[in-house]
Protein backbone atom coordinates (compact mmCIF):
# COMPACT_ATOMS: atom_id res chain seq x y z
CA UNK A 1 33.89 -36.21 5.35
CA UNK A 2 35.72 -33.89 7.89
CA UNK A 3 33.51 -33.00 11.00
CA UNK A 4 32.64 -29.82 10.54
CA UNK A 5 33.40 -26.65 13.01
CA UNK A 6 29.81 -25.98 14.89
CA UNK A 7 27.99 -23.48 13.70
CA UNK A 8 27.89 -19.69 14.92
CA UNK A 9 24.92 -17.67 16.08
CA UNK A 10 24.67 -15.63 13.79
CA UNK A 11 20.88 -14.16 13.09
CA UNK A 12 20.26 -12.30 9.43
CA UNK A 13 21.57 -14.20 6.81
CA UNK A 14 20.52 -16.60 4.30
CA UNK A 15 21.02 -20.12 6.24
CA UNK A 16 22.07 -23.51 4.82
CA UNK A 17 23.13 -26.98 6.24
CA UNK A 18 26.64 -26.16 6.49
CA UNK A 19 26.06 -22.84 7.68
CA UNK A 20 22.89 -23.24 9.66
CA UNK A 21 21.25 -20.43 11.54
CA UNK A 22 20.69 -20.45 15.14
CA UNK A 23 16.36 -19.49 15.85
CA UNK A 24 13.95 -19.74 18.39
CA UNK A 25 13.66 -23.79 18.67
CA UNK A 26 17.25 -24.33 17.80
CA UNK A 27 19.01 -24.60 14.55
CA UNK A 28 17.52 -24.26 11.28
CA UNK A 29 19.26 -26.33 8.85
CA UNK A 30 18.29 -25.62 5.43
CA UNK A 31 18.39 -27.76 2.10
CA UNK A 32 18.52 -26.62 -1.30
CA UNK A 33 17.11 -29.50 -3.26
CA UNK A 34 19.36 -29.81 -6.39
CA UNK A 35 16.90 -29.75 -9.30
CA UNK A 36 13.92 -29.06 -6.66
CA UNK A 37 13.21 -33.02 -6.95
CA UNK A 38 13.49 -35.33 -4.45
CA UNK A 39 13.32 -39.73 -4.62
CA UNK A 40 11.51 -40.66 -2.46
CA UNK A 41 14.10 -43.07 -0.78
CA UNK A 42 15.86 -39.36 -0.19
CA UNK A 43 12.35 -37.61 0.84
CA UNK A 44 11.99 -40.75 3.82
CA UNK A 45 15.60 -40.28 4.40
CA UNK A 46 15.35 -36.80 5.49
CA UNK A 47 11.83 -37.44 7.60
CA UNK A 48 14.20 -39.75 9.84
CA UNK A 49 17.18 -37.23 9.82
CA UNK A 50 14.63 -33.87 10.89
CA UNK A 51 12.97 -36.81 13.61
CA UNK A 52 16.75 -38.13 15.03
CA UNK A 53 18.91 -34.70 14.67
CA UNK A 54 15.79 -31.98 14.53
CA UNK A 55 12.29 -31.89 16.21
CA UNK A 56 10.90 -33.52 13.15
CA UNK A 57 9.05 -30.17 11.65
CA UNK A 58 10.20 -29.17 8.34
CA UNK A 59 9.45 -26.09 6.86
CA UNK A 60 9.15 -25.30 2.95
CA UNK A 61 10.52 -22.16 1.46
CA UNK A 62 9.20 -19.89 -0.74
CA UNK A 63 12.33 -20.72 -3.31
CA UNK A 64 10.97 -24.76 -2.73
CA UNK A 65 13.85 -25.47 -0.19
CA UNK A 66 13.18 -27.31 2.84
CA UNK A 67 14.31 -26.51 6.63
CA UNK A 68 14.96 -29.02 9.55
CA UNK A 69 14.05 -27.55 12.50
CA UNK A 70 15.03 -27.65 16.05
CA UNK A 71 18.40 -29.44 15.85
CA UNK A 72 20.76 -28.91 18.29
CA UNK A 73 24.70 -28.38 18.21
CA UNK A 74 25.36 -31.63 19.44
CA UNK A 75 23.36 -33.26 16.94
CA UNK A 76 24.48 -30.86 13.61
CA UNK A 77 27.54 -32.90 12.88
CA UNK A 78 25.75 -36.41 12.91
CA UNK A 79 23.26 -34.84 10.72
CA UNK A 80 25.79 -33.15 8.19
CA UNK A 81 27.59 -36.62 8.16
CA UNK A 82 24.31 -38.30 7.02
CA UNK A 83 22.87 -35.36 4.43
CA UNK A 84 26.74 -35.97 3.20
CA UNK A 85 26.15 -39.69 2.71
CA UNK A 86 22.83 -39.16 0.82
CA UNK A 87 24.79 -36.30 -1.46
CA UNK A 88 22.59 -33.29 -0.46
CA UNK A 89 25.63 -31.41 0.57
CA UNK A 90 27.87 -29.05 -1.32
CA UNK A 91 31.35 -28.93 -1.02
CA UNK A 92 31.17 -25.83 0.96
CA UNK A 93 28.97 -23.20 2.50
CA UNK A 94 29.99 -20.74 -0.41
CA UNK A 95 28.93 -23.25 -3.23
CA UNK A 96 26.20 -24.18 -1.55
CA UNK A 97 24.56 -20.51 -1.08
CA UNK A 98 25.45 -19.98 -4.41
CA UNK A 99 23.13 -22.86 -5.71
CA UNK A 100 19.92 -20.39 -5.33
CA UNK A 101 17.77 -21.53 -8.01
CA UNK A 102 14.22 -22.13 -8.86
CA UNK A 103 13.29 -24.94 -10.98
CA UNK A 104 10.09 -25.91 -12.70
CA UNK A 105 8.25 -28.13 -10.99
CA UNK A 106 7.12 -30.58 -13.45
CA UNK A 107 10.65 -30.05 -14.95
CA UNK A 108 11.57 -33.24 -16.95
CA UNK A 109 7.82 -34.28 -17.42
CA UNK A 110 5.35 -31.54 -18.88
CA UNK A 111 4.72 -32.66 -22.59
CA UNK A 112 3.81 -28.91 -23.18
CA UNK A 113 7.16 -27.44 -22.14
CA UNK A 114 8.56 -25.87 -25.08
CA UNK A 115 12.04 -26.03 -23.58
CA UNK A 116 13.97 -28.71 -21.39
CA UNK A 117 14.18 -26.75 -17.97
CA UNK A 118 16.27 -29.93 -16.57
CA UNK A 119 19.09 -29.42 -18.53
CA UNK A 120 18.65 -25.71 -18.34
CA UNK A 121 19.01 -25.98 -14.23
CA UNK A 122 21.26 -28.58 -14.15
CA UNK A 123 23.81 -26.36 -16.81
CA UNK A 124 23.06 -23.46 -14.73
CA UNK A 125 24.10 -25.14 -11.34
CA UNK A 126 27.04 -26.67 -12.60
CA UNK A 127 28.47 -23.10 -14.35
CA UNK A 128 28.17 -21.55 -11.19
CA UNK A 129 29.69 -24.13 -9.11
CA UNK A 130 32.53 -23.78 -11.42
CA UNK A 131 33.29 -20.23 -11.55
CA UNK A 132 34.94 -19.23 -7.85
CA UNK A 133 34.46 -15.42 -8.45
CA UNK A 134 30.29 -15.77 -7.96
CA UNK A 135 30.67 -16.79 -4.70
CA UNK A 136 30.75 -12.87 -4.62
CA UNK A 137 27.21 -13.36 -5.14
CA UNK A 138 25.13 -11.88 -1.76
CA UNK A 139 23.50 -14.65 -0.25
CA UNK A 140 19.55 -13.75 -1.56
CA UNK A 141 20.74 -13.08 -5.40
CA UNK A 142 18.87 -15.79 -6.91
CA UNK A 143 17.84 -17.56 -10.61
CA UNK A 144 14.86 -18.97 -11.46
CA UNK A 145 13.91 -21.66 -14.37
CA UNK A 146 10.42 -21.68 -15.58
CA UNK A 147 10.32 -23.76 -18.83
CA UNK A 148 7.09 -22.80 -20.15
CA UNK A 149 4.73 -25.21 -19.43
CA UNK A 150 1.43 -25.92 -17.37
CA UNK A 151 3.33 -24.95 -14.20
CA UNK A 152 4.07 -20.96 -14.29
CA UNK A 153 6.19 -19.66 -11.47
CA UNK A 154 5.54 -15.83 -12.62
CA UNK A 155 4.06 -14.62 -8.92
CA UNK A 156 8.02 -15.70 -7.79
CA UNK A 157 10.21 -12.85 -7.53
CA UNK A 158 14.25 -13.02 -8.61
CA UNK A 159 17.14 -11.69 -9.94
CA UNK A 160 17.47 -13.46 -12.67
CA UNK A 161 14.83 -15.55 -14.29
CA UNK A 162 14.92 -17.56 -17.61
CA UNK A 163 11.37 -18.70 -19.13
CA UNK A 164 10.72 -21.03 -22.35
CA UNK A 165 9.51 -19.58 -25.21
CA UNK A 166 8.78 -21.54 -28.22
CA UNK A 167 10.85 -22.31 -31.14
CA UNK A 168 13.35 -23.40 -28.54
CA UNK A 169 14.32 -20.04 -27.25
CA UNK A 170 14.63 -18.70 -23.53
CA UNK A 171 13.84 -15.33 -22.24
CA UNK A 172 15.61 -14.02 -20.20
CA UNK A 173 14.81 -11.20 -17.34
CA UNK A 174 16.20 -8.81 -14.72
CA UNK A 175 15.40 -8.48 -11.39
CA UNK A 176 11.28 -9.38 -10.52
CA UNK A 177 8.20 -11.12 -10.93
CA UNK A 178 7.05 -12.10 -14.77
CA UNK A 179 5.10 -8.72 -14.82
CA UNK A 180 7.75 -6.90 -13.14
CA UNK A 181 10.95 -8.11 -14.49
CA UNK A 182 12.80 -6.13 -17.50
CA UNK A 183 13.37 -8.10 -20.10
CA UNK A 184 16.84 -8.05 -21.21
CA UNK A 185 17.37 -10.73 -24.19
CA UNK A 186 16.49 -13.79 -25.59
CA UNK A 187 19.11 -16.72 -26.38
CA UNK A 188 18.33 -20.54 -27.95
CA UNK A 189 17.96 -22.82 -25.12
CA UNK A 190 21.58 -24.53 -25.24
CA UNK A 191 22.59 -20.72 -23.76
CA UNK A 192 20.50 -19.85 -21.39
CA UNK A 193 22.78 -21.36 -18.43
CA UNK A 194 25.97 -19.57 -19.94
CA UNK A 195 23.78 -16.34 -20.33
CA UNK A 196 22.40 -15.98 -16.92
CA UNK A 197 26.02 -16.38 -15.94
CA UNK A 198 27.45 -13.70 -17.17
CA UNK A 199 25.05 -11.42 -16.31
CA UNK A 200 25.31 -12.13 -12.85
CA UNK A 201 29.61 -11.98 -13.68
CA UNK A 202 28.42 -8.25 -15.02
CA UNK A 203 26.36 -7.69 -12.00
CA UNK A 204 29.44 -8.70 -9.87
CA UNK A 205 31.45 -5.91 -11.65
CA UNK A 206 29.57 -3.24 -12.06
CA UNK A 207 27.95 -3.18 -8.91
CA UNK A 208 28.06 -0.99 -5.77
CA UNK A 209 28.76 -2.36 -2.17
CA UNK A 210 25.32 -1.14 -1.13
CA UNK A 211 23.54 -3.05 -4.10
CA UNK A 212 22.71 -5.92 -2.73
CA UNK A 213 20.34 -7.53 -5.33
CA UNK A 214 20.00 -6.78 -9.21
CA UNK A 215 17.08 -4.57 -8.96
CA UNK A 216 19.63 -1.64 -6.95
CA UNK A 217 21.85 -1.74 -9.88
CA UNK A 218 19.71 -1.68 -12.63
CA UNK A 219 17.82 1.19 -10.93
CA UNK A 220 21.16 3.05 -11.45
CA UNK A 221 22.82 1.84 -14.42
CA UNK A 222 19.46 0.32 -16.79
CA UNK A 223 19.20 -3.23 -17.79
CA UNK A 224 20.62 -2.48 -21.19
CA UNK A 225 23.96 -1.33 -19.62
CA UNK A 226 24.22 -4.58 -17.88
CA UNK A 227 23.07 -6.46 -20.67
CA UNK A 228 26.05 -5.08 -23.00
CA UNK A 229 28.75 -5.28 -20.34
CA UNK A 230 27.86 -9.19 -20.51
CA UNK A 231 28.66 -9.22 -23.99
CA UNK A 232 24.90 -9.83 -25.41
CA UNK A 233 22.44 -7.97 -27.32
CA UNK A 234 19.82 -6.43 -25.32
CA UNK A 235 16.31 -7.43 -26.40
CA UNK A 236 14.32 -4.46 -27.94
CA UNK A 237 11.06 -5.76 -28.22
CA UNK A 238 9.97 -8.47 -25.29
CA UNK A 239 6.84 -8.71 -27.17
CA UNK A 240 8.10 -10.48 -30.31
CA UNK A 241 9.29 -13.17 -28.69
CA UNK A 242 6.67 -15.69 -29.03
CA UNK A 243 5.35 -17.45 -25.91
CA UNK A 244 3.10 -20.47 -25.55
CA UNK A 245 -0.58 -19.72 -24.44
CA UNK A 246 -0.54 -20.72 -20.24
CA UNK A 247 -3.10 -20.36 -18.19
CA UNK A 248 -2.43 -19.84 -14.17
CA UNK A 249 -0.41 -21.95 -11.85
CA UNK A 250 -2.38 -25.05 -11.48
CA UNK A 251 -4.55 -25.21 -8.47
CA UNK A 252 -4.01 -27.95 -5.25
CA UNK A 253 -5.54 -31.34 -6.49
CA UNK A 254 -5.26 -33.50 -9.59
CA UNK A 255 -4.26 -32.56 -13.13
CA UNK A 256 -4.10 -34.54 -16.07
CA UNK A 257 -2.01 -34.40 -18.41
CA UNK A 258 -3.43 -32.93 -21.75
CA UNK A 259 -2.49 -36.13 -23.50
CA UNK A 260 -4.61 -39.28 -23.31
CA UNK A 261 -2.51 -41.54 -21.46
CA UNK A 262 -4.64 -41.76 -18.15
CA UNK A 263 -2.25 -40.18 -16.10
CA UNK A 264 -1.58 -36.76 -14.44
CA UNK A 265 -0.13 -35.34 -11.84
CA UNK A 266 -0.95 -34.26 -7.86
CA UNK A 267 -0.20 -30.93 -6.49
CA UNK A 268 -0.37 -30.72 -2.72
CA UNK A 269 0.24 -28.03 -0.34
CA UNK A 270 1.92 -27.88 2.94
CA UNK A 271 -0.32 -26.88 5.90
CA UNK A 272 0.87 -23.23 6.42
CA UNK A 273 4.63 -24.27 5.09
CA UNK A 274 5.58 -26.60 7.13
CA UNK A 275 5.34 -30.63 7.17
CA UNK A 276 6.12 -32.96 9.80
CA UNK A 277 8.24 -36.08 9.69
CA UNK A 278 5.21 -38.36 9.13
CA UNK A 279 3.77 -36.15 6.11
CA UNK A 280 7.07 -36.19 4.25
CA UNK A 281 6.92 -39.97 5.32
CA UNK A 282 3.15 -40.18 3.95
CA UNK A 283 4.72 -38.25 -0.02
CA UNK A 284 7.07 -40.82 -0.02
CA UNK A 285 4.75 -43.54 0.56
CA UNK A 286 2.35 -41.67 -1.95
CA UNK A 287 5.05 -41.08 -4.82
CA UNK A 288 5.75 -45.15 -4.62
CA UNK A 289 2.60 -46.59 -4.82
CA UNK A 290 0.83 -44.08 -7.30
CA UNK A 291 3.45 -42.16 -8.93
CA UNK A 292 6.98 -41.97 -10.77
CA UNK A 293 8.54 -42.58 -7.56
CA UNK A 294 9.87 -38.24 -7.20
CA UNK A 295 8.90 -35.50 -5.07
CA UNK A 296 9.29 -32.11 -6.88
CA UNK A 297 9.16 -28.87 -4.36
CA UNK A 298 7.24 -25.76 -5.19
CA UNK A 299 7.51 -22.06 -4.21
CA UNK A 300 4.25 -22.03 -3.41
CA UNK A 301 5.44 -24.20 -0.33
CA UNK A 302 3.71 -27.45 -2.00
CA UNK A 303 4.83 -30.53 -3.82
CA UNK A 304 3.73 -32.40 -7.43
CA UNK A 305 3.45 -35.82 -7.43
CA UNK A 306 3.64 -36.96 -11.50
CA UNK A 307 2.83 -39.78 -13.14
CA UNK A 308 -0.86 -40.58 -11.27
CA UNK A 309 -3.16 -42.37 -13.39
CA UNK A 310 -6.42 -40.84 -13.40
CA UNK A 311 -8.01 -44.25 -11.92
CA UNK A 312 -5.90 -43.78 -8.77
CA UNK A 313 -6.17 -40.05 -8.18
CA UNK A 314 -9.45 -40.31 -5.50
CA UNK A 315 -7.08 -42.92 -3.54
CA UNK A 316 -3.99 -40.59 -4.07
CA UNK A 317 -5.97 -37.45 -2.36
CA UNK A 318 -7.67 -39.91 0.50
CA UNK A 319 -4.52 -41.00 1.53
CA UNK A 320 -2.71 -37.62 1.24
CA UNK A 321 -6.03 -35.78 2.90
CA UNK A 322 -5.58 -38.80 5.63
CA UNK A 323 -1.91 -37.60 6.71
CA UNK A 324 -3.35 -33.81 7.18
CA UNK A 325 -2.25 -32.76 3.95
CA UNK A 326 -3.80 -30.02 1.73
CA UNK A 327 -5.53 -31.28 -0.84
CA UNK A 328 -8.50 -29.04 -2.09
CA UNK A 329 -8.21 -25.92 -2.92
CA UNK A 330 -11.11 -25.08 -0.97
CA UNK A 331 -8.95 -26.01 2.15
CA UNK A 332 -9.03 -23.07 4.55
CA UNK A 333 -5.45 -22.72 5.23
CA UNK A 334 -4.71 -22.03 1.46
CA UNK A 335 -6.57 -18.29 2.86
CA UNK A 336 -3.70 -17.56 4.52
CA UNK A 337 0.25 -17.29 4.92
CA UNK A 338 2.43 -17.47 8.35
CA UNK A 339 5.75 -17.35 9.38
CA UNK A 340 6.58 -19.53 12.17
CA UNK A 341 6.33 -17.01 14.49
CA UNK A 342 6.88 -17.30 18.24
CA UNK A 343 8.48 -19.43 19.73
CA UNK A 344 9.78 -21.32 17.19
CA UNK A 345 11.49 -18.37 15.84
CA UNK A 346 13.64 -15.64 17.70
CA UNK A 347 12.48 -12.75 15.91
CA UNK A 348 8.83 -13.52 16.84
CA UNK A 349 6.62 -11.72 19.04
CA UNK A 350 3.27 -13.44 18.36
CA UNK A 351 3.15 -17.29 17.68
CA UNK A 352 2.10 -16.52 14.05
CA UNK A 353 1.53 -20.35 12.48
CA UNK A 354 -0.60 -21.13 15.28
CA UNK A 355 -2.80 -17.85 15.34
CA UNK A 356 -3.11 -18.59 11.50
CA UNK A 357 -4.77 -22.08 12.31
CA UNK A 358 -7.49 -20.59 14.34
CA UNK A 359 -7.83 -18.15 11.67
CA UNK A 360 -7.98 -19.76 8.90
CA UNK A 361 -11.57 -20.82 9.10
CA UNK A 362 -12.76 -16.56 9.65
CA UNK A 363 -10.47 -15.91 6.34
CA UNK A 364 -11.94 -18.14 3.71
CA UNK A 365 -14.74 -16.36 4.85
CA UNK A 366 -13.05 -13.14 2.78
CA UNK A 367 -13.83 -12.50 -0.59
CA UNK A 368 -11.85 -13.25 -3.01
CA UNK A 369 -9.42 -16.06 -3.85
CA UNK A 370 -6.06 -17.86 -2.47
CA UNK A 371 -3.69 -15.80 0.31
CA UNK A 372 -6.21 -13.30 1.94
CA UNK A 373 -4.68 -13.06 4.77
CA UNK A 374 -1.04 -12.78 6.38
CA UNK A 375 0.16 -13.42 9.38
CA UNK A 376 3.56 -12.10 10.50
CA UNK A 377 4.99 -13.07 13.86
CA UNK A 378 7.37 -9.67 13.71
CA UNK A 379 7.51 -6.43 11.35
CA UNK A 380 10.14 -8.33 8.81
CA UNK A 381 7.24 -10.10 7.23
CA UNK A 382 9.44 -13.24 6.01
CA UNK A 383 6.30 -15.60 5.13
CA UNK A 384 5.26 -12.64 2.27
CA UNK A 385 7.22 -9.81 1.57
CA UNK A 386 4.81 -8.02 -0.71
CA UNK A 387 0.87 -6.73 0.46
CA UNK A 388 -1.93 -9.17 1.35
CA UNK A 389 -5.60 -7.54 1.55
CA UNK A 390 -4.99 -8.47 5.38
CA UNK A 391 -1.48 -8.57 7.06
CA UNK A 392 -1.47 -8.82 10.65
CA UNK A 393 1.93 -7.68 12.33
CA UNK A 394 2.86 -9.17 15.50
CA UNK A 395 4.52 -7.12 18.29
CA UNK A 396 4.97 -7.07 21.71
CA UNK A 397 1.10 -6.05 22.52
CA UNK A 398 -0.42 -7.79 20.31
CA UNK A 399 -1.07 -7.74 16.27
CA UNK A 400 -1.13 -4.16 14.09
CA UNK A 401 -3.68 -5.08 11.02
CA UNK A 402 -2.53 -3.50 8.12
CA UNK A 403 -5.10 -3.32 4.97
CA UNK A 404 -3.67 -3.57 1.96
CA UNK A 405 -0.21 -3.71 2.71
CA UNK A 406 2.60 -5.14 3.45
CA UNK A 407 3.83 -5.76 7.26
CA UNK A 408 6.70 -3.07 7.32
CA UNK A 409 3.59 -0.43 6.28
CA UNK A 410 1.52 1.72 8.66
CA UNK A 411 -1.43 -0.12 10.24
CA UNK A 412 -4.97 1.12 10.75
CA UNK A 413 -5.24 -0.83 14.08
CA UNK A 414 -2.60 -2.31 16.32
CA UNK A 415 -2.36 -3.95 19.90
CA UNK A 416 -4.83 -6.27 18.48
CA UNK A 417 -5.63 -9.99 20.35
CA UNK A 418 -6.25 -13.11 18.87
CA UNK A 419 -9.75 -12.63 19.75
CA UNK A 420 -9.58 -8.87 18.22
CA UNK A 421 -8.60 -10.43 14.94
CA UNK A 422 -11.31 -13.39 14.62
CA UNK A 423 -13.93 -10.62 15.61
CA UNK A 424 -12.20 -8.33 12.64
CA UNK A 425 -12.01 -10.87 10.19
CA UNK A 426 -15.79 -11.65 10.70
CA UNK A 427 -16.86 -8.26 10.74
CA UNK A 428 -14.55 -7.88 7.61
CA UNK A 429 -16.39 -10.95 5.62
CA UNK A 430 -20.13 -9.45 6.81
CA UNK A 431 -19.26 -6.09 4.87
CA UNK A 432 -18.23 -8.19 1.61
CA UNK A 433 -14.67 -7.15 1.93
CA UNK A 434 -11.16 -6.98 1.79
């Protein structure tokens, strides 16, 4: 592999490993996991690459990529050589931004998938490798696979998503969550891939320089228009199309399989998003000795272990609780969302990830369940774009606290202090709210 040219400072766009973004602690290198699954030979590969080229901290994405952080100019090209020699690199920056998708995690082993989301993903990569005109695609335009099983991703936003139904079809819809999308049409599995394509070709063509993602266009044109200048049949009745009962994503811990063949999966979180060397080191180890020997990323900034028999799950969590990993879903940290936040990143203006440790503990204390509270080292809320019950905004005097919002919205309180905020959030969980 050529060296490559080192990268250029460039702040507000979508990184990768070939084009890397320069941040507060250095370069941030990011990974798109082909498939969103990991060996994990691979997974202990890149805990020594983020240790040697990086500052060992790796963050997890909210579209289940993972970041190397801190490396350094002088160390990028060793570690692009190395990612090259594991094959985690594309053959460009262009084909590698394009390859924005969201897999199902337990993709390849949920018995109660009513659709193969493996080979959907893996068409689906591979058709947009090969066509060069959707590398017109802006950098966030994204696709997302959900097969239909015990693992719904419907709280992830996208452009394009594609979810099993049964009788082997896929729906597919435009531009949201699963209660927000529009549902444009519905195609037997062995399309979806060529589908989704060209309605992200139509999107390409029909679009407006200023419409950036799907949502713009369709807010101007409707998704039927797109859906006949793709050359399909848009779908006039989403709720015909027969879907399997599912229940919510499952929560952190064990899961067994609704078969009775003793074994299940693990789904563990990432403290706040981010892992160090040694807890990708401690997954690896973890996958081996209980599991199928994979690592399969999350949105939800977490991983699933499969293939854990039942007997071993209690040693499983022990071991995974041992490295600092979340395991419950009574953990405190679950309570809340962070950015990195200062310094790691150069946007921030409060150190965000480390406030959210020390306030964790005051916002299980909330009512309610999962994210209560969000902590945002700058207005661009990155960590969670949408509202939180809580979102604390960091600027230069402190934290605004916006209720029931999202962090670009007008607070009710600002120049907060770490000490402001715990005395809030107590005050908050006394009165029985957010």
């Amino acid at each position: 592999m050529p060296s490559p040219p080192l990268p250029h400072r460039v702040k507000g766009w979508c990184p990768g490993a070939l084009r890397p973004m320069a941040t507060g602690d250095g370069l941030l290198v990011r990974l798109r996991i082909s498939g969103g699954r990991l060996s994990a030979d691979r997974l202990a590969a890149v805990a020594a690459l983020a240790r040697r080229h990086g500052n060992g901290l790796v963050d997890q994405s909210q579209r289940a990529n993972l970041q190397l952080r801190g490396v350094t100019e002088r160390t990028w090209p060793d570690l692009i050589a190395a990612l090259n020699d594991l094959g985690l690199l594309d053959a460009d920056a262009e084909a590698e931004a394009i390859r924005n998708i969201v897999p199902s995690p337990l993709a390849g082993c949920d018995p109660t998938a009513p659709v193969d989301g493996t080979a959907i993903a893996a068409d689906l990569e591979r058709r947009l490798g090969a066509d060069e005109a959707l590398k017109a695609l802006p950098g966030k335009f994204g696709f997302l696979v959900d097969e239909g099983g015990l693992f719904p991703l419907d709280g992830t936003a996208t452009d394009i998503r594609l979810t099993g139904r049964t009788g082997g079809r896929v729906l597919i819809a435009l531009a949201g969550t699963a209660s927000t999308a529009v549902s444009a049409t519905t195609v037997p599995e062995a399309q979806a891939g060529a589908t989704a394509v060209a309605l992200a070709q139509a999107y390409l063509a029909l679009r407006q320089p200023e419409e950036r993602r799907l949502a713009a266009l369709l807010a101007r044109i409707g998704a039927p228009a797109l859906v006949r200048a793709a050359g399909l049949t848009p779908i006039e009745a989403p709720a015909s199309v027969p879907s399997p009962q599912r229940g919510a994503a499952p929560a952190v811990g064990f899961h067994p399989w609704p078969s009775s063949d003793g074994r299940g999966f693990l789904h563990l979180a990432a403290p706040f998003g981010r892992w160090d060397a040694d807890q990708l080191d401690a997954l690896a180890d973890l996958a081996r000795r209980f599991g199928d020997g994979d690592i399969r990323l999350t949105p939800g900034r977490a991983v699933v272990l499969s293939g854990i028999a039942t007997a071993a799950r209690a040693a499983a969590l022990a071991a995974a609780a041992g490295a600092g990993i979340v395991t419950t879903p009574q953990d405190a940290r679950l309570a809340v969302v962070a950015c990195a936040g200062r310094p790691d990143c150069s946007s921030g203006l409060q150190p965000a990830r480390t406030d959210a440790a020390r306030f964790a503990a005051a916002a299980v204390r909330l009512p309610g369940s999962g994210v209560r509270l969000h902590v945002s080292g700058c207005p661009k809320g990155c960590a969670q774009p949408g509202p939180a019950a809580l979102t604390l905004v960091g600027r230069e005097a402190g934290y605004d606290l916006v209720l029931d919002g999202a962090a670009d919205q007008s607070p009710q309180e600002s120049a907060l202090s770490a000490e402001d905020v715990l005395a809030r959030l107590a005050a908050l969980a006394d009165k029985g709210r957010p």
